[in-house]
C-alpha atoms as a PDB file:
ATOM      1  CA  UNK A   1      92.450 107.591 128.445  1.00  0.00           C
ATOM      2  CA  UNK A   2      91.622 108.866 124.857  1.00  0.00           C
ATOM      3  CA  UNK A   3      89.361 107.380 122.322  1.00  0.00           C
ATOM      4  CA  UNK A   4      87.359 108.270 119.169  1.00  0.00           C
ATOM      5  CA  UNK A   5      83.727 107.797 120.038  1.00  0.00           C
ATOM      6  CA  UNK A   6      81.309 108.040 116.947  1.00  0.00           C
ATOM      7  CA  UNK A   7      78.396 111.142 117.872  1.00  0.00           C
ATOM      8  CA  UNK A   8      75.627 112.296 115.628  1.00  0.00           C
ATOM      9  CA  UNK A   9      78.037 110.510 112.898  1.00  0.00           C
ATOM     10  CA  UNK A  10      80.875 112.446 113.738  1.00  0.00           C
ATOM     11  CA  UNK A  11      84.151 110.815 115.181  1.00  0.00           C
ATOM     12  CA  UNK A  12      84.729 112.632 118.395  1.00  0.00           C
ATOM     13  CA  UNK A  13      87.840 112.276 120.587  1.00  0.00           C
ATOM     14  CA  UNK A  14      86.755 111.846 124.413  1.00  0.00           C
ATOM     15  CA  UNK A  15      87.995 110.601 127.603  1.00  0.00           C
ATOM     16  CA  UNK A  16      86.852 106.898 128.409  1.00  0.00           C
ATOM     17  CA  UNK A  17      87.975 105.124 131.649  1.00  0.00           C
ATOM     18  CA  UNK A  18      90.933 102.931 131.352  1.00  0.00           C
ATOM     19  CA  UNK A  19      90.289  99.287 131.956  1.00  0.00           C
ATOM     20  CA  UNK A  20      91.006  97.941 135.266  1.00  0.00           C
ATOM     21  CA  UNK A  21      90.254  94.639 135.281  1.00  0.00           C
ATOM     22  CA  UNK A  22      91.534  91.874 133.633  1.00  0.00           C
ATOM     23  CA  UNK A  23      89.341  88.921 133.171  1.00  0.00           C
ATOM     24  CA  UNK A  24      91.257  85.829 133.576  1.00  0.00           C
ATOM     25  CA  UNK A  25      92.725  84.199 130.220  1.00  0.00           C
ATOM     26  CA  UNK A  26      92.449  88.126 128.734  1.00  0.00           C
ATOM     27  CA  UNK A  27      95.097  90.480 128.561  1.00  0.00           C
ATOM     28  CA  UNK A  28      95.712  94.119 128.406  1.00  0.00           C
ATOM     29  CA  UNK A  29      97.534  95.479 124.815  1.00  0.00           C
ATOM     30  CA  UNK A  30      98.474  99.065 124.448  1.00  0.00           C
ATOM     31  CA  UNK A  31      97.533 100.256 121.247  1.00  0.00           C
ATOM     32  CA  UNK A  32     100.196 101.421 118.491  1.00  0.00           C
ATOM     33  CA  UNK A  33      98.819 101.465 115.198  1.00  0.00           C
ATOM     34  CA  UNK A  34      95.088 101.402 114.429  1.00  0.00           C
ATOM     35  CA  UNK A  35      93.304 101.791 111.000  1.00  0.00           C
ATOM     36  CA  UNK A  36      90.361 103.356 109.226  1.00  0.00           C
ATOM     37  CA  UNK A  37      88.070 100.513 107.060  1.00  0.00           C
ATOM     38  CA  UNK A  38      86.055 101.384 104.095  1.00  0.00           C
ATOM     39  CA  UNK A  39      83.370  99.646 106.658  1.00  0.00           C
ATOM     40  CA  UNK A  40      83.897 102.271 109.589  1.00  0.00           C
ATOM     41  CA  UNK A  41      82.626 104.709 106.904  1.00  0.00           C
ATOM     42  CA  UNK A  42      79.538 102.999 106.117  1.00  0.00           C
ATOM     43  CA  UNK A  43      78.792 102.102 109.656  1.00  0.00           C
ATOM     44  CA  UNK A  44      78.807 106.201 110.145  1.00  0.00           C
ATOM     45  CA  UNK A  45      76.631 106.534 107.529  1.00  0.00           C
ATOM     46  CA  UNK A  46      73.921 104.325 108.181  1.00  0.00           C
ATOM     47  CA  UNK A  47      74.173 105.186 112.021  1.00  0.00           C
ATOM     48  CA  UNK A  48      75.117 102.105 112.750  1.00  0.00           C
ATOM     49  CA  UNK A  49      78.057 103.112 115.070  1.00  0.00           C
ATOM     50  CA  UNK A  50      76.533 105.949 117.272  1.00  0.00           C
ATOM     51  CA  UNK A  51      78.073 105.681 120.451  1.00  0.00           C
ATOM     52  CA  UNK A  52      81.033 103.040 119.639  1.00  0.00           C
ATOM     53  CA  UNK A  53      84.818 103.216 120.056  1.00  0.00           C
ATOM     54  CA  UNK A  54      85.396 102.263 116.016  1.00  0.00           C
ATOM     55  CA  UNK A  55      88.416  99.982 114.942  1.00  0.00           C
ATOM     56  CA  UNK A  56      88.836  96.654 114.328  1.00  0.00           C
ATOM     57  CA  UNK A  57      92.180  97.173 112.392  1.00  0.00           C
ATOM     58  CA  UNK A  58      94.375  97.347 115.442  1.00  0.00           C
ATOM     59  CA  UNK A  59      97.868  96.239 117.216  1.00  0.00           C
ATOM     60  CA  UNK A  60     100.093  96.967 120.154  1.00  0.00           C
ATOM     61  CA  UNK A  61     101.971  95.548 122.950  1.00  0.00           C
ATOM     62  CA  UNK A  62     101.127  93.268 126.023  1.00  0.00           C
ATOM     63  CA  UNK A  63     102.314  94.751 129.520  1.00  0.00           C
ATOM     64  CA  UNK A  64     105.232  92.387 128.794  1.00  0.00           C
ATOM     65  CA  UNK A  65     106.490  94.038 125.337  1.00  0.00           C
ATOM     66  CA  UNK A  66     105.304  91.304 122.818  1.00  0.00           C
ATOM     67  CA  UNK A  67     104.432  92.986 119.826  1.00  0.00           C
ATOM     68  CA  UNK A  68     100.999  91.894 118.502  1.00  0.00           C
ATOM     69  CA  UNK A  69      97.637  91.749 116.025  1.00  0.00           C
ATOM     70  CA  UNK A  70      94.603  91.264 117.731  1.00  0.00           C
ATOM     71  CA  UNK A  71      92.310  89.391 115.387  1.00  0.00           C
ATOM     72  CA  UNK A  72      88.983  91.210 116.817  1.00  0.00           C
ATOM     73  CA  UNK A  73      86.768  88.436 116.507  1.00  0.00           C
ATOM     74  CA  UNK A  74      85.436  87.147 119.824  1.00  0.00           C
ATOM     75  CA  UNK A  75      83.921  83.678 119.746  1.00  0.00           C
ATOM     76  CA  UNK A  76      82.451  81.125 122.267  1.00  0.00           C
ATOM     77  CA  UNK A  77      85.344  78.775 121.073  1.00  0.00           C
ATOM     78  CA  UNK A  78      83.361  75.586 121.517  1.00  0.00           C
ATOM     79  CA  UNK A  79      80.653  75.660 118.361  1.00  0.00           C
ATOM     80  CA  UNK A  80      80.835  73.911 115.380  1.00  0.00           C
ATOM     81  CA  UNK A  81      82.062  76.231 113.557  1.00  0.00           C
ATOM     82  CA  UNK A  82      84.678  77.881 116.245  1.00  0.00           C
ATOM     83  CA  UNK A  83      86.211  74.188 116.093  1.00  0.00           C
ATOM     84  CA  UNK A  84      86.088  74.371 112.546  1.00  0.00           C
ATOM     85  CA  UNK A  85      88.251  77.765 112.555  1.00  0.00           C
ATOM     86  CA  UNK A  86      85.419  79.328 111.674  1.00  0.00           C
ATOM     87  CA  UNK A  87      85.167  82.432 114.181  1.00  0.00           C
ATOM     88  CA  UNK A  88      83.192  84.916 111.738  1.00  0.00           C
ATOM     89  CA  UNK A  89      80.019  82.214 111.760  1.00  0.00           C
ATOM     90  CA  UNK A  90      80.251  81.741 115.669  1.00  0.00           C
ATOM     91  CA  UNK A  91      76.560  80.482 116.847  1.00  0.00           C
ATOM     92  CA  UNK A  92      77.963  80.944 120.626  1.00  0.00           C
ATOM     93  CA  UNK A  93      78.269  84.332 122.043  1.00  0.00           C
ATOM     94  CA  UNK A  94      80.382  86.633 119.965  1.00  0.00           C
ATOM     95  CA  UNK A  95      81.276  89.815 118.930  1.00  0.00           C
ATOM     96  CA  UNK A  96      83.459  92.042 116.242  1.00  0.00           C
ATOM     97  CA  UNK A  97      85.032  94.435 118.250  1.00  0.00           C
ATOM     98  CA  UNK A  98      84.851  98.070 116.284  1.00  0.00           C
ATOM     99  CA  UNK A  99      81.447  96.834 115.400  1.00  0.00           C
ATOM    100  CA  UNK A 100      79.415  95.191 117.983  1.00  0.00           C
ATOM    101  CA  UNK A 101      81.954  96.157 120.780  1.00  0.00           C
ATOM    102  CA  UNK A 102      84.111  98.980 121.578  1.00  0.00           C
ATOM    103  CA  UNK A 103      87.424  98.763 119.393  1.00  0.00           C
ATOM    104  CA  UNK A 104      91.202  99.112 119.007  1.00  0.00           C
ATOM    105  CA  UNK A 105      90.556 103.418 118.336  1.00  0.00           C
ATOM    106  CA  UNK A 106      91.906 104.073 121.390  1.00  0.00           C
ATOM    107  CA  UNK A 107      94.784 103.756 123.783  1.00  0.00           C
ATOM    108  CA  UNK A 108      94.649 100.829 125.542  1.00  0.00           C
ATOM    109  CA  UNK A 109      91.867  97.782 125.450  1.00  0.00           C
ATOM    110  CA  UNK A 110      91.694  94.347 127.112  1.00  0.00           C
ATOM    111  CA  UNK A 111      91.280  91.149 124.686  1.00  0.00           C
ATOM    112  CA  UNK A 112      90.982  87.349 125.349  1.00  0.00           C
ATOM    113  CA  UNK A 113      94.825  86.145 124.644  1.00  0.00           C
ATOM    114  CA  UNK A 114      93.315  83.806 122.250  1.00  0.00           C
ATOM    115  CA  UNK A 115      92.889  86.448 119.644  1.00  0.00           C
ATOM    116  CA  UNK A 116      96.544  87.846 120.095  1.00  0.00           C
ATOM    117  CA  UNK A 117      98.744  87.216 117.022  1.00  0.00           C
ATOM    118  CA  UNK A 118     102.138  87.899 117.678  1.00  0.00           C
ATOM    119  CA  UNK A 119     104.385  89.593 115.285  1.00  0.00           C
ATOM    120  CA  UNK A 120     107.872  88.691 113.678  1.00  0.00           C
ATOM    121  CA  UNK A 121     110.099  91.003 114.400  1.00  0.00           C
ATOM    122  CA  UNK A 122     111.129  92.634 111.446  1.00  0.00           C
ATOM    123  CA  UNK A 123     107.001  94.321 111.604  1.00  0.00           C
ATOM    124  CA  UNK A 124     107.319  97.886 112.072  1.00  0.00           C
ATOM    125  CA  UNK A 125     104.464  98.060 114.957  1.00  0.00           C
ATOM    126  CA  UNK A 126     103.265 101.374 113.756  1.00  0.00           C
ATOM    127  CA  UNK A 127     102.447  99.393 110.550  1.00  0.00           C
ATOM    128  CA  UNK A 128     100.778  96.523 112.089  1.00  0.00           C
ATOM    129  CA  UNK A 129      97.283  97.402 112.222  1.00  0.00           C
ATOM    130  CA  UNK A 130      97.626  96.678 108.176  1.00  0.00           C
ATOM    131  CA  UNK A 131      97.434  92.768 109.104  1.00  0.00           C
ATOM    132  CA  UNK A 132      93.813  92.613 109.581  1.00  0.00           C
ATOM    133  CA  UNK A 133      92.758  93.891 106.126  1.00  0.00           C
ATOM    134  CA  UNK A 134      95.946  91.162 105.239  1.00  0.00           C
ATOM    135  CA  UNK A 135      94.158  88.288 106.701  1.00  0.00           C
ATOM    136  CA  UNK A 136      90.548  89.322 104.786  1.00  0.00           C
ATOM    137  CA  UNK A 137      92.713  89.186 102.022  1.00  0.00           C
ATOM    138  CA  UNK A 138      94.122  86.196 102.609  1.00  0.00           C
ATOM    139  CA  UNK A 139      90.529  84.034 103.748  1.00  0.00           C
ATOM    140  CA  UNK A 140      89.613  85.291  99.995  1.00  0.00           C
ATOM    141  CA  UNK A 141      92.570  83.242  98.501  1.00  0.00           C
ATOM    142  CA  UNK A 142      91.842  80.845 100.177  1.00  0.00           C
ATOM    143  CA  UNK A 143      88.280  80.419  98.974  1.00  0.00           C
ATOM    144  CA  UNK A 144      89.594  80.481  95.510  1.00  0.00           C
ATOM    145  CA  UNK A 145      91.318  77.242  95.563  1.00  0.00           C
ATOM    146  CA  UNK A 146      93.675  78.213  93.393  1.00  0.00           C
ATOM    147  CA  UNK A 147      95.705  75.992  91.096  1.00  0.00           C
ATOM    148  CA  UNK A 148      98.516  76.381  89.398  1.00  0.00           C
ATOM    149  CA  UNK A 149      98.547  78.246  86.645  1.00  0.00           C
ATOM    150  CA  UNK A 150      95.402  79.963  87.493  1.00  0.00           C
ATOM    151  CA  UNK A 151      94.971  83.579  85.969  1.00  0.00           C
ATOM    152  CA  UNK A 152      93.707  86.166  88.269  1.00  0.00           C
ATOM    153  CA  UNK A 153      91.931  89.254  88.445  1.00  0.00           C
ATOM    154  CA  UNK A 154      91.340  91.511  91.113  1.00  0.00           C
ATOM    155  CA  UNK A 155      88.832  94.056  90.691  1.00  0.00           C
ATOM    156  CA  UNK A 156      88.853  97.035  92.695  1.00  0.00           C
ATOM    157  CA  UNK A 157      92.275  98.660  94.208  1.00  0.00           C
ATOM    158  CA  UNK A 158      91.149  99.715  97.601  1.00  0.00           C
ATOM    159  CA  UNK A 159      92.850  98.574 100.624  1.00  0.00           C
ATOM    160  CA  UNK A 160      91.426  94.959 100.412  1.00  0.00           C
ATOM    161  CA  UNK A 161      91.686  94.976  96.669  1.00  0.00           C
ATOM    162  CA  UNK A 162      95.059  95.745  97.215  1.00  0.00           C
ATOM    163  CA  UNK A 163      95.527  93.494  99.789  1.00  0.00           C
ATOM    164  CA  UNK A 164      94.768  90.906  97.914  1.00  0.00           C
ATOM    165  CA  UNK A 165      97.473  91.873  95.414  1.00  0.00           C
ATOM    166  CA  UNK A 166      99.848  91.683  98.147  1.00  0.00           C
ATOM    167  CA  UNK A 167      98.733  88.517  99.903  1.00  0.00           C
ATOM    168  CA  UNK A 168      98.756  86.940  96.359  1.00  0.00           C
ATOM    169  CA  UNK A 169     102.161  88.224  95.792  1.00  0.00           C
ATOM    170  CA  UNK A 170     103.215  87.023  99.228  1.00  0.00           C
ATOM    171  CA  UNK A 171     102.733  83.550  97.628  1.00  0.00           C
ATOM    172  CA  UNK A 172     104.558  83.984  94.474  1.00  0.00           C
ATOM    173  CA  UNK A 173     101.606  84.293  92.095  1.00  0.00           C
ATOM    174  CA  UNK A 174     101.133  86.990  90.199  1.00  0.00           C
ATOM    175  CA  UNK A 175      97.494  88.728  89.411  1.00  0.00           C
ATOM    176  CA  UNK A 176      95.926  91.682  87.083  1.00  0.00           C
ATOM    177  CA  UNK A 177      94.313  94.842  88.978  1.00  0.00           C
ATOM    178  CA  UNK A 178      91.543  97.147  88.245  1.00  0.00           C
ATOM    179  CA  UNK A 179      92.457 100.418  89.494  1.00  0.00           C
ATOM    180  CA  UNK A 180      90.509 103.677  89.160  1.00  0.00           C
ATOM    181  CA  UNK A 181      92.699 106.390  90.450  1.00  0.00           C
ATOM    182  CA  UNK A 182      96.178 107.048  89.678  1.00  0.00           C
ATOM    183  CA  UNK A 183      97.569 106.748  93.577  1.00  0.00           C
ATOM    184  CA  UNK A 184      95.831 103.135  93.356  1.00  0.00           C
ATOM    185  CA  UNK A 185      97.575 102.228  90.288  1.00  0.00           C
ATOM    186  CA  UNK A 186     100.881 103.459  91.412  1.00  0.00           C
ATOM    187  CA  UNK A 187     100.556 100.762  94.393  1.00  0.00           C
ATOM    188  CA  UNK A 188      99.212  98.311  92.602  1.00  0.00           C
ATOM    189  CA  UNK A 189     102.405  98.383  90.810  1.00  0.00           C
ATOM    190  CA  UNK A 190     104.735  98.232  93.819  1.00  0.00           C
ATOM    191  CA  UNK A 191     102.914  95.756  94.895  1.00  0.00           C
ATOM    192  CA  UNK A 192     103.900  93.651  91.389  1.00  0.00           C
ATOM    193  CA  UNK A 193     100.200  93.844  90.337  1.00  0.00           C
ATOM    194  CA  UNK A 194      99.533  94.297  86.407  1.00  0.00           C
ATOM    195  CA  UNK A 195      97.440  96.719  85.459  1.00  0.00           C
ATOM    196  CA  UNK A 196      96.660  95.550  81.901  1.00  0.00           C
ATOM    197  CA  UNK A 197      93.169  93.522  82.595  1.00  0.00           C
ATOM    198  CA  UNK A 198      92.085  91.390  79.854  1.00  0.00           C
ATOM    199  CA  UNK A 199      89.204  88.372  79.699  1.00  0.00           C
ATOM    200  CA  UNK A 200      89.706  84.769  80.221  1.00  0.00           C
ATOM    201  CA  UNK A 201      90.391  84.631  83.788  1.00  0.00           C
ATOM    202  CA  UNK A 202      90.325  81.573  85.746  1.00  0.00           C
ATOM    203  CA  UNK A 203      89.549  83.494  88.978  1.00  0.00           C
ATOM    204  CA  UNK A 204      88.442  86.972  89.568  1.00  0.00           C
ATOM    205  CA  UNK A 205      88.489  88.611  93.042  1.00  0.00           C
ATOM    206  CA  UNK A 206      85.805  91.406  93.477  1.00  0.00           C
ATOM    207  CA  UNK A 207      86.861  93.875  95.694  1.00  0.00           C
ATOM    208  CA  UNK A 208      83.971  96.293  94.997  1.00  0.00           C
ATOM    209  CA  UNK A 209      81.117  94.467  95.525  1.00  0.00           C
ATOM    210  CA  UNK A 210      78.539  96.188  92.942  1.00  0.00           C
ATOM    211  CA  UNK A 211      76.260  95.114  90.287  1.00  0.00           C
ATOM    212  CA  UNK A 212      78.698  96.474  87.417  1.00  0.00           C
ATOM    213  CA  UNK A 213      81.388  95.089  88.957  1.00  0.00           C
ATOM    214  CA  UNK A 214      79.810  91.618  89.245  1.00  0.00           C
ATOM    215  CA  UNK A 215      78.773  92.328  85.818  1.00  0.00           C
ATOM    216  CA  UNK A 216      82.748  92.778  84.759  1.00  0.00           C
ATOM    217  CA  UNK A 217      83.777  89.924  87.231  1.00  0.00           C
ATOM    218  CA  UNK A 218      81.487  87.599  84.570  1.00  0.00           C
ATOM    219  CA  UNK A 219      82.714  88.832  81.284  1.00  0.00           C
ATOM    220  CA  UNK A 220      86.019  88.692  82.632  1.00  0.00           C
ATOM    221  CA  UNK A 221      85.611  84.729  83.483  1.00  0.00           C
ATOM    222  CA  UNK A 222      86.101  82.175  81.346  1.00  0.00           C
ATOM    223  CA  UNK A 223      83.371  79.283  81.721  1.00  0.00           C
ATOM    224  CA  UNK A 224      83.154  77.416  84.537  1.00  0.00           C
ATOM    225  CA  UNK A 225      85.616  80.641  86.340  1.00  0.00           C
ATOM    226  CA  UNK A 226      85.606  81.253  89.725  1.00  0.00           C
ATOM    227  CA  UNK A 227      83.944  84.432  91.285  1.00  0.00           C
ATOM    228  CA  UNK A 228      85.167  85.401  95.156  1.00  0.00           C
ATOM    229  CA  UNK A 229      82.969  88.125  96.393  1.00  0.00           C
ATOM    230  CA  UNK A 230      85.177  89.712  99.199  1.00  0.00           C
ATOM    231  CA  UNK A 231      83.558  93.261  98.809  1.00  0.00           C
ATOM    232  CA  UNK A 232      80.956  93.693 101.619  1.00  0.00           C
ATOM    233  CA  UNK A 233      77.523  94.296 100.034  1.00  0.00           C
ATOM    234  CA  UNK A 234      76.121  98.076 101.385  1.00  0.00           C
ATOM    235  CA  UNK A 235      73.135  98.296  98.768  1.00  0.00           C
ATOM    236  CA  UNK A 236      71.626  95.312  96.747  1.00  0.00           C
ATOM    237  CA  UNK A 237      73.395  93.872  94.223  1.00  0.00           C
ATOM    238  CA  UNK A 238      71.558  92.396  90.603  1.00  0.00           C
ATOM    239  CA  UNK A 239      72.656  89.432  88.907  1.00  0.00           C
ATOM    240  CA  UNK A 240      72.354  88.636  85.235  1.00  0.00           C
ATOM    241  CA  UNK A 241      71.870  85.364  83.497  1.00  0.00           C
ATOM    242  CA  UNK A 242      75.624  85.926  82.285  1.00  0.00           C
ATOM    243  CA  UNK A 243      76.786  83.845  85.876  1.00  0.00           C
ATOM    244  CA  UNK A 244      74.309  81.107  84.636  1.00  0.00           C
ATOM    245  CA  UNK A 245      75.340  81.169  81.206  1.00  0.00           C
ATOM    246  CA  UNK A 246      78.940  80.652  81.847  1.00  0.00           C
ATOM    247  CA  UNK A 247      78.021  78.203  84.784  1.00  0.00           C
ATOM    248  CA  UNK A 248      80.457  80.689  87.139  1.00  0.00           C
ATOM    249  CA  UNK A 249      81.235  78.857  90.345  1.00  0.00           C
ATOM    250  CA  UNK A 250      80.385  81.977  92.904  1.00  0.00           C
ATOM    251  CA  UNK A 251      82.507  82.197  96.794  1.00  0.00           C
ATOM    252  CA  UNK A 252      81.416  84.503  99.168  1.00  0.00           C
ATOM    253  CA  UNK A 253      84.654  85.251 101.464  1.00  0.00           C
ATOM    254  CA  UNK A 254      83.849  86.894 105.274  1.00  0.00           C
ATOM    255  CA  UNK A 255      86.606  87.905 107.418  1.00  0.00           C
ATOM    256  CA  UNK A 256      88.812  85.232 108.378  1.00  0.00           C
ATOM    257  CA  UNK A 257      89.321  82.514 109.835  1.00  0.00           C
ATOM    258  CA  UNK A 258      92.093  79.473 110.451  1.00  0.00           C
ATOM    259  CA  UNK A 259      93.582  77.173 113.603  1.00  0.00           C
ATOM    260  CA  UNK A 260      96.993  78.037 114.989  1.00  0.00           C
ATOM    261  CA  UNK A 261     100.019  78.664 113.375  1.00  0.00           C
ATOM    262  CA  UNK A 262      97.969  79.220 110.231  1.00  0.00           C
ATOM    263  CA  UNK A 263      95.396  81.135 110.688  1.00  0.00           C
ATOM    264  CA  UNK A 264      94.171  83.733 108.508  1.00  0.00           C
ATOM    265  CA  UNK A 265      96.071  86.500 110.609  1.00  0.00           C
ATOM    266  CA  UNK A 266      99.239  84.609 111.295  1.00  0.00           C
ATOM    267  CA  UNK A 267      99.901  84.650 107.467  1.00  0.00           C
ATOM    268  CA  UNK A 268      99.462  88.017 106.546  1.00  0.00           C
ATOM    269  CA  UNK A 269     101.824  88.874 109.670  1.00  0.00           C
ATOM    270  CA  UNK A 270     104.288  86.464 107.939  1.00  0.00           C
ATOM    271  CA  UNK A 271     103.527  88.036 104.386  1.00  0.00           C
ATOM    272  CA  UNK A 272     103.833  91.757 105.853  1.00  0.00           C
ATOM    273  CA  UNK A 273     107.189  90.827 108.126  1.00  0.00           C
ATOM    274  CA  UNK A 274     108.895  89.803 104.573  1.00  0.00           C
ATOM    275  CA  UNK A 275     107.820  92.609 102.371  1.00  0.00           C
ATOM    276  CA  UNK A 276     107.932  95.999 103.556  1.00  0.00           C
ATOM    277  CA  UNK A 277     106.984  97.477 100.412  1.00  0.00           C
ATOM    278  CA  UNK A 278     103.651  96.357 101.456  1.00  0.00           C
ATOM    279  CA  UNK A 279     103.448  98.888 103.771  1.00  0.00           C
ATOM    280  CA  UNK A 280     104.717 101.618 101.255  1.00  0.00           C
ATOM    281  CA  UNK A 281     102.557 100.747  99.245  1.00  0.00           C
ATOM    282  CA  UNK A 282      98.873 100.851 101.302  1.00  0.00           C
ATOM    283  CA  UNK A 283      99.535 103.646 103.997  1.00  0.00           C
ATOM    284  CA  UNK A 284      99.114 106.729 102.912  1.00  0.00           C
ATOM    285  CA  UNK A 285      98.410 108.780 105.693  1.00  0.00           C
ATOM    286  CA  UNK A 286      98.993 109.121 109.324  1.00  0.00           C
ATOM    287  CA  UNK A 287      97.335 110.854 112.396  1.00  0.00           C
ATOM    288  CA  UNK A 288      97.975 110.884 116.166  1.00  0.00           C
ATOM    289  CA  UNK A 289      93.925 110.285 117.727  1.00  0.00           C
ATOM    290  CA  UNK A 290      93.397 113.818 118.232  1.00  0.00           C
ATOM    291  CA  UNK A 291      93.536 114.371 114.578  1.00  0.00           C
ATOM    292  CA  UNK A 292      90.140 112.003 114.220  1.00  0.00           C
ATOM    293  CA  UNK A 293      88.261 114.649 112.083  1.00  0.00           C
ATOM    294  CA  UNK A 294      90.825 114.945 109.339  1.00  0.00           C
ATOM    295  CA  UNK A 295      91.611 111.176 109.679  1.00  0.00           C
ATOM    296  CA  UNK A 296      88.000 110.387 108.930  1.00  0.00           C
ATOM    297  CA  UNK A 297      87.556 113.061 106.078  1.00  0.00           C
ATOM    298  CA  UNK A 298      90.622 112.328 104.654  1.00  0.00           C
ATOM    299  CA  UNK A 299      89.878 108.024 104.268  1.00  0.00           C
ATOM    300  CA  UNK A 300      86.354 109.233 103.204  1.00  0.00           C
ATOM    301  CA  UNK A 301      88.170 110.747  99.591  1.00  0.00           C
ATOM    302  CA  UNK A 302      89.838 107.909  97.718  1.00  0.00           C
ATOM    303  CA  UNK A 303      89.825 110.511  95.016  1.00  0.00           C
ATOM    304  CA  UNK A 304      92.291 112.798  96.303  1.00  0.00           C
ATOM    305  CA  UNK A 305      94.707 110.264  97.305  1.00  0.00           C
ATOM    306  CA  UNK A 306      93.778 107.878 100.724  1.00  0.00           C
ATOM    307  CA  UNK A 307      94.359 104.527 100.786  1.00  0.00           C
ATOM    308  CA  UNK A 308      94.995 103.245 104.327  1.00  0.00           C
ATOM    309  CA  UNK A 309      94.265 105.868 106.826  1.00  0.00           C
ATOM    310  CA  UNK A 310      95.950 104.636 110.179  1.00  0.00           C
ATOM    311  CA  UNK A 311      96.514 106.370 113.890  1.00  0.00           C
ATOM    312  CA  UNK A 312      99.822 105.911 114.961  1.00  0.00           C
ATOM    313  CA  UNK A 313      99.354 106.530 118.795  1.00  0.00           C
END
């Protein structure tokens, strides 16, 4: 079968056996729609991925037709934190698969049936693989705590950044946006996002995950705000006295997380299954996997127009 396979930091598409066996309490899902992260870029860059089937942004269909997510975090199940919902801080044996394990960039894969999430019907599968970066958003809300009448800021109109918009708007409250390029700004705006940022905030979201950006995310607050850092840190970060000053309240978010029916993935499929526009909105471009190269360069450019890259297969 066909998969991209990361070589000398260059996404490759090569033959890989199919998987035969099927472990018990696993299942094999055929993939349909698999996505390109901001991550998989960096993991490229810094070499991390040489030699790894990339994607952990993936769905498909179980040898009986069930549409599904595959959350792609695989966990002893029987930690502390496991029983706490808390997959991303497993202390068992566990793996990300896309980044510790081979991934959903390919055409079929065997996961544990624990990690399926199965879809609503009104999903378009070939859309599906847009519930993953849906359920970081939504682990991010939920470290907010929000209350009513909170006002929110998201900084940062990438695919989480957006996501966030979406998952926010998902739950009927409303949020500002910071959004660099016009394509960003134009879905930030079908997703119901405002793009008129001001100060004062009770929350602000950082999707960017830089020192100026942390630097904004404080002016932005009022005292005593809330900071939610769900930007992955590449480089080091600096933080001013302006977070002690204010006395800013500061939540990392990590992935996701949540027991069944409400985990982390099982609301963003909800939130995606009753607003297609979220869909409109984030993909931007498709490729079948033998278009890998230009799939890659072309998430790699936010400036000329990417904001979900995704393999329809």
């Amino acid at each position: 079968m066909k998969a991209i396979r990361i070589s000398n930091k260059v996404p490759e598409l090569v033959d890989v056996p199919s998987p035969e066996h099927v472990p018990p309490d696993h299942v094999r899902v055929k993939i349909v729609s698999s996505s390109i992260c901001g991550s998989d870029l960096h993991l490229i860059d810094l070499g991390f991925a040489e030699g790894m089937v990339l994607g952990h942004e993936f769905a498909g269909a179980t040898p009986d037709g069930t549409h599904v997510a595959v959350e792609p975090m695989l966990h002893c199940g029987v930690c502390d934190p496991c029983g706490d919902g808390l997959r991303g801080m497993c202390t068992g044996e566990s793996a990300l698969l896309g980044v510790m394990a081979d991934g959903g960039m390919t055409e079929e894969i065997v996961v544990p049936i624990s990690t399926l999430v199965e879809l609503p019907a009104s999903i378009d599968i070939a859309n599906a693989s847009l519930v993953e970066p849906l359920a970081v958003a939504s682990h991010a809300v939920r470290r907010a705590a929000l209350e009513a009448g909170d006002r929110i800021l998201v900084i940062g109109a990438g695919p989480i950044g957006l996501a966030v918009a979406a998952l926010l708007a998902g739950h009927g409250v409303s949020c500002d946006i910071t959004a660099r390029h016009p394509h960003q700004q134009a879905a930030a705006e079908m997703l119901g996002a405002s793009l008129e940022a001001t100060d004062g905030y009770d929350v602000v979201i950082d999707a960017v995950g830089s020192t100026d950006s942390i630097k904004q995310a404080v002016r932005s607050l009022r005292v005593r705000g809330r900071l939610v850092m769900v930007a992955s840190f590449w480089e080091p970060v600096t933080v001013d006295m302006g977070i002690l000053m204010k006395e800013i309240d500061f939540f990392s978010s990590m992935t996701y997380g949540g027991i069944v029916p409400n985990r982390d993935f099982d609301i963003a499929a909800r939130i995606l299954a009753s607003n297609p526009t979220i869909a409109d909105a984030l993909i931007t471009h498709r490729f079948p996997l033998d278009g890998a190269t230009e799939a890659f360069a072309t998430a790699a450019d936010r400036a000329a127009g990417a904001i979900k890259v995704v393999f329809n297969l």
